[in-house]
C-alpha atoms as a PDB file:
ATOM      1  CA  UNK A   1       4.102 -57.029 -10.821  1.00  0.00           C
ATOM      2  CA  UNK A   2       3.154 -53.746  -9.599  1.00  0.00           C
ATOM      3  CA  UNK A   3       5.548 -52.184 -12.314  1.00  0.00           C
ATOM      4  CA  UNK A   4       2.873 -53.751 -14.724  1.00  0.00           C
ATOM      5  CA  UNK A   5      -0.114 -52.126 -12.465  1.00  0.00           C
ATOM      6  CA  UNK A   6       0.962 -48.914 -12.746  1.00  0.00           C
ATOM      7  CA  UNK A   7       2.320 -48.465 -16.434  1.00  0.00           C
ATOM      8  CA  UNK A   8      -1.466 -49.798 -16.613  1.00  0.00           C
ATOM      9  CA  UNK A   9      -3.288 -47.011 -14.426  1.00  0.00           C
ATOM     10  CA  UNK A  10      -0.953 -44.375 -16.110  1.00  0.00           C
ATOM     11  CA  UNK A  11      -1.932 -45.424 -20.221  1.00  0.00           C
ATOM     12  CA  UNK A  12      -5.954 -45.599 -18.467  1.00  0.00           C
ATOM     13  CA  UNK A  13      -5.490 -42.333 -17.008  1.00  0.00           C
ATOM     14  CA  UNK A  14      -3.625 -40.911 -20.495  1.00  0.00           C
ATOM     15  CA  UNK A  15      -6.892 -42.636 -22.271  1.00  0.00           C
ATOM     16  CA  UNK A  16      -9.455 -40.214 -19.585  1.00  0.00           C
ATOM     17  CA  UNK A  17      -7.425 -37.123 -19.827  1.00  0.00           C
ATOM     18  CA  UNK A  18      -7.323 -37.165 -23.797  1.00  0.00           C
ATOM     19  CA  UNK A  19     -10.440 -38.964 -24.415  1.00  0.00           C
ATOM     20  CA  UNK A  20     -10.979 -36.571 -27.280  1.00  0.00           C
ATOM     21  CA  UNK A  21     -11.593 -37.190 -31.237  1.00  0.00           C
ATOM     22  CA  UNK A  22      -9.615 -34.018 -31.604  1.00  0.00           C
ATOM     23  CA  UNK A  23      -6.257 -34.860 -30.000  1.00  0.00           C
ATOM     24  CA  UNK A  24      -5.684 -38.063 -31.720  1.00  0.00           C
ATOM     25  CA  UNK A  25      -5.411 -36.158 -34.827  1.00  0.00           C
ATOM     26  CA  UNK A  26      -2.065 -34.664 -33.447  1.00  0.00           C
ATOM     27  CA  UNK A  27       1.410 -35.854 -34.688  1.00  0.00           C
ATOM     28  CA  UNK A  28       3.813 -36.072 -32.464  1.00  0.00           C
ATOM     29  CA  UNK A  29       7.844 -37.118 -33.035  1.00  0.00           C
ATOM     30  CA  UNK A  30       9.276 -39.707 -31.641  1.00  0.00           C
ATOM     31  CA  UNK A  31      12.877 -39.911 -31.179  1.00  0.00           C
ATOM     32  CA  UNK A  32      15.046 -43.499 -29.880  1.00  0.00           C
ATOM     33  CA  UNK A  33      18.204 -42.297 -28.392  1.00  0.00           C
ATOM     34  CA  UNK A  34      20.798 -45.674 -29.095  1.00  0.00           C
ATOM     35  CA  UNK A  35      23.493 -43.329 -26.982  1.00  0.00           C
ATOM     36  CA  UNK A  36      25.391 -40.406 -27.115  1.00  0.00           C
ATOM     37  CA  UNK A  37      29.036 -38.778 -27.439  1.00  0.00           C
ATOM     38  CA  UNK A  38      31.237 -36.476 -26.707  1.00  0.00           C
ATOM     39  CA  UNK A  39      33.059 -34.805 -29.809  1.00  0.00           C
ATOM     40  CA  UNK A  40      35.154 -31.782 -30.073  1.00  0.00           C
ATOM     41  CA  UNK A  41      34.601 -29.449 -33.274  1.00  0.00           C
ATOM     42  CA  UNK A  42      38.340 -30.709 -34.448  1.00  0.00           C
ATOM     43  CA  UNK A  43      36.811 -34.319 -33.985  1.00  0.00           C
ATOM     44  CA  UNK A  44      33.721 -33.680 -35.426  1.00  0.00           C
ATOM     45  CA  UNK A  45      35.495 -32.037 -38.774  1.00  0.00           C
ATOM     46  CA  UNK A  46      37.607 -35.011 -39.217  1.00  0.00           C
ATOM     47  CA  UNK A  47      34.504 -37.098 -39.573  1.00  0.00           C
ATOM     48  CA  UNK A  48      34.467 -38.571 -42.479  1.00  0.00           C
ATOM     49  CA  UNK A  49      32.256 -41.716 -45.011  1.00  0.00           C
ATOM     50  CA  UNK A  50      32.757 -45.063 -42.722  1.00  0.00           C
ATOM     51  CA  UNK A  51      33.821 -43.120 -39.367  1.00  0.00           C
ATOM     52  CA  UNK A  52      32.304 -45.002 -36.008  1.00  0.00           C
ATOM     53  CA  UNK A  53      31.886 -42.489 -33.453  1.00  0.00           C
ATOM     54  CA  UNK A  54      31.278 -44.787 -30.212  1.00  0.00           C
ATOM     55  CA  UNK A  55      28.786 -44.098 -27.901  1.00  0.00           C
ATOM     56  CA  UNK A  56      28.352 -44.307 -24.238  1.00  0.00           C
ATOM     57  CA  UNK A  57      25.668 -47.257 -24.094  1.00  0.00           C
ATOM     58  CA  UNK A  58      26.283 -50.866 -24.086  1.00  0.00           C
ATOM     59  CA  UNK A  59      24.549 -53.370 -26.860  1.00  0.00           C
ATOM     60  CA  UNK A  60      22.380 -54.492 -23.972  1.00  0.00           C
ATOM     61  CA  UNK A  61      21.382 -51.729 -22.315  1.00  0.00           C
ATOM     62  CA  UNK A  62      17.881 -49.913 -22.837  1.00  0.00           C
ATOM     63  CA  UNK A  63      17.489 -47.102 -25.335  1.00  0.00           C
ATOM     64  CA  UNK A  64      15.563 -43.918 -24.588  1.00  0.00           C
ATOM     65  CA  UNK A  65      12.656 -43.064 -26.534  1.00  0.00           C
ATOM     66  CA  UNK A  66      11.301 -39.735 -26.329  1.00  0.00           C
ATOM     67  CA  UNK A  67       7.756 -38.432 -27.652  1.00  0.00           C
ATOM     68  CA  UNK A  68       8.447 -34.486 -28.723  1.00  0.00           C
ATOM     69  CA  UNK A  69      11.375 -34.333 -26.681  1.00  0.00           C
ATOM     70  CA  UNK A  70      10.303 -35.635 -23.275  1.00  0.00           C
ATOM     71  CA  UNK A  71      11.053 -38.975 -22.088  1.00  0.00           C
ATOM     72  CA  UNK A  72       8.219 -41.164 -22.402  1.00  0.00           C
ATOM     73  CA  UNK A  73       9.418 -44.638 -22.057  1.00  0.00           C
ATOM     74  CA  UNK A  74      12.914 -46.930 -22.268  1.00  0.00           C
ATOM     75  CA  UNK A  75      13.265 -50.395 -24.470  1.00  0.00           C
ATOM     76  CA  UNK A  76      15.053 -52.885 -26.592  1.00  0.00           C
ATOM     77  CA  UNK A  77      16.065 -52.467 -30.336  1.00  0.00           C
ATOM     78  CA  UNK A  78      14.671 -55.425 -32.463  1.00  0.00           C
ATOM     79  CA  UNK A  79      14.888 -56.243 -36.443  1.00  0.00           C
ATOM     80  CA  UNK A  80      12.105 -56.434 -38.107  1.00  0.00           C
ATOM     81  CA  UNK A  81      12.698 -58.554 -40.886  1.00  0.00           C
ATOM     82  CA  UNK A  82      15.253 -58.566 -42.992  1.00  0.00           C
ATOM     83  CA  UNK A  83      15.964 -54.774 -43.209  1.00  0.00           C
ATOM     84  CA  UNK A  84      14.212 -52.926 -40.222  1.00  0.00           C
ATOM     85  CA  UNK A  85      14.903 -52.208 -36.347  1.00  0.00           C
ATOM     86  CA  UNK A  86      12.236 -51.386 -34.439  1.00  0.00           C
ATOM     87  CA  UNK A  87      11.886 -50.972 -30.667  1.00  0.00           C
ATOM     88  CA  UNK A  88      10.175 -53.171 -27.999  1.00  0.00           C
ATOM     89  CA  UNK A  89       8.995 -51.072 -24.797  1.00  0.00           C
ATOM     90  CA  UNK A  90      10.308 -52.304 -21.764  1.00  0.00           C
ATOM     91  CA  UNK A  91       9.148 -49.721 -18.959  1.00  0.00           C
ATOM     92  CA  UNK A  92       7.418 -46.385 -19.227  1.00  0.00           C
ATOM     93  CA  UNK A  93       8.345 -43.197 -17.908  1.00  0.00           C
ATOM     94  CA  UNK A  94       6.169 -40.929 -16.018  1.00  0.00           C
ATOM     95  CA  UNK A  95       6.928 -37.159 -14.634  1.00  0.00           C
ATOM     96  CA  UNK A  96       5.518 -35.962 -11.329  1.00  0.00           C
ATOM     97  CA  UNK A  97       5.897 -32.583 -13.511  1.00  0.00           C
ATOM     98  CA  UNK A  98       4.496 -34.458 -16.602  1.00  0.00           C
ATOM     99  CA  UNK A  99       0.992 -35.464 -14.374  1.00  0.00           C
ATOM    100  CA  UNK A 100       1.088 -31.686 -12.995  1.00  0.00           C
ATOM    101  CA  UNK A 101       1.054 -30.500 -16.864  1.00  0.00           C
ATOM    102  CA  UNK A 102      -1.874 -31.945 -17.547  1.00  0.00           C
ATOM    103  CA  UNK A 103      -4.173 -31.595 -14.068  1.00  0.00           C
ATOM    104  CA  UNK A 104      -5.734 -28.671 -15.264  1.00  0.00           C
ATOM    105  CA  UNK A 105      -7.377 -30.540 -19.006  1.00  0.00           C
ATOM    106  CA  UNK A 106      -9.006 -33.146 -16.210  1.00  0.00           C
ATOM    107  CA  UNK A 107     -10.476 -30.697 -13.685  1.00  0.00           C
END
């Protein structure tokens, strides 16, 4: 329960620091990282239409999501429909360095 508590202090205290009209205006990319491999350049070449290049995650286990290339939270893939995945958030991520980052917009 106090996972809960403080993914909800750290989204109130992301709502205070950029409490600002102006910043929600801002795009930012967001990346969902299903796994990753290993492929030498002779493998890679060989790649070809209908190649599976296996990755290092299990079907169960989280995926990464990243917002501009930091890690911002972990989750589930879902389908959406009949044609879509999405991703259900499971736990957020927060940086000591990330909090640091941003001291000096609250003070």
């Amino acid at each position: 329960m106090s996972n809960d508590n403080e993914d909800t202090q750290a989204q109130t205290e992301l709502a205070r620091m950029f409490n600002n009209e102006a910043i929600f205006g801002v795009d930012v990319s967001v990346n969902v990282v299903l796994g990753r491999a290993m492929l030498r350049v002779h493998q890679l070449l060989k790649l070809g239409r209908g190649a599976v290049v296996e990755l290092n995650q299990k079907t169960n286990d989280p995926v990464e999501i990243y917002a501009n290339n930091v890690l911002i939270a972990r989750g589930e893939v879902i389908v959406i429909g009949d044609d879509k995945i999405g991703v259900t958030l499971t736990e957020m991520v927060m940086h000591q360095e990330s909090n640091s980052d941003f001291a000096h917009i609250t003070e």
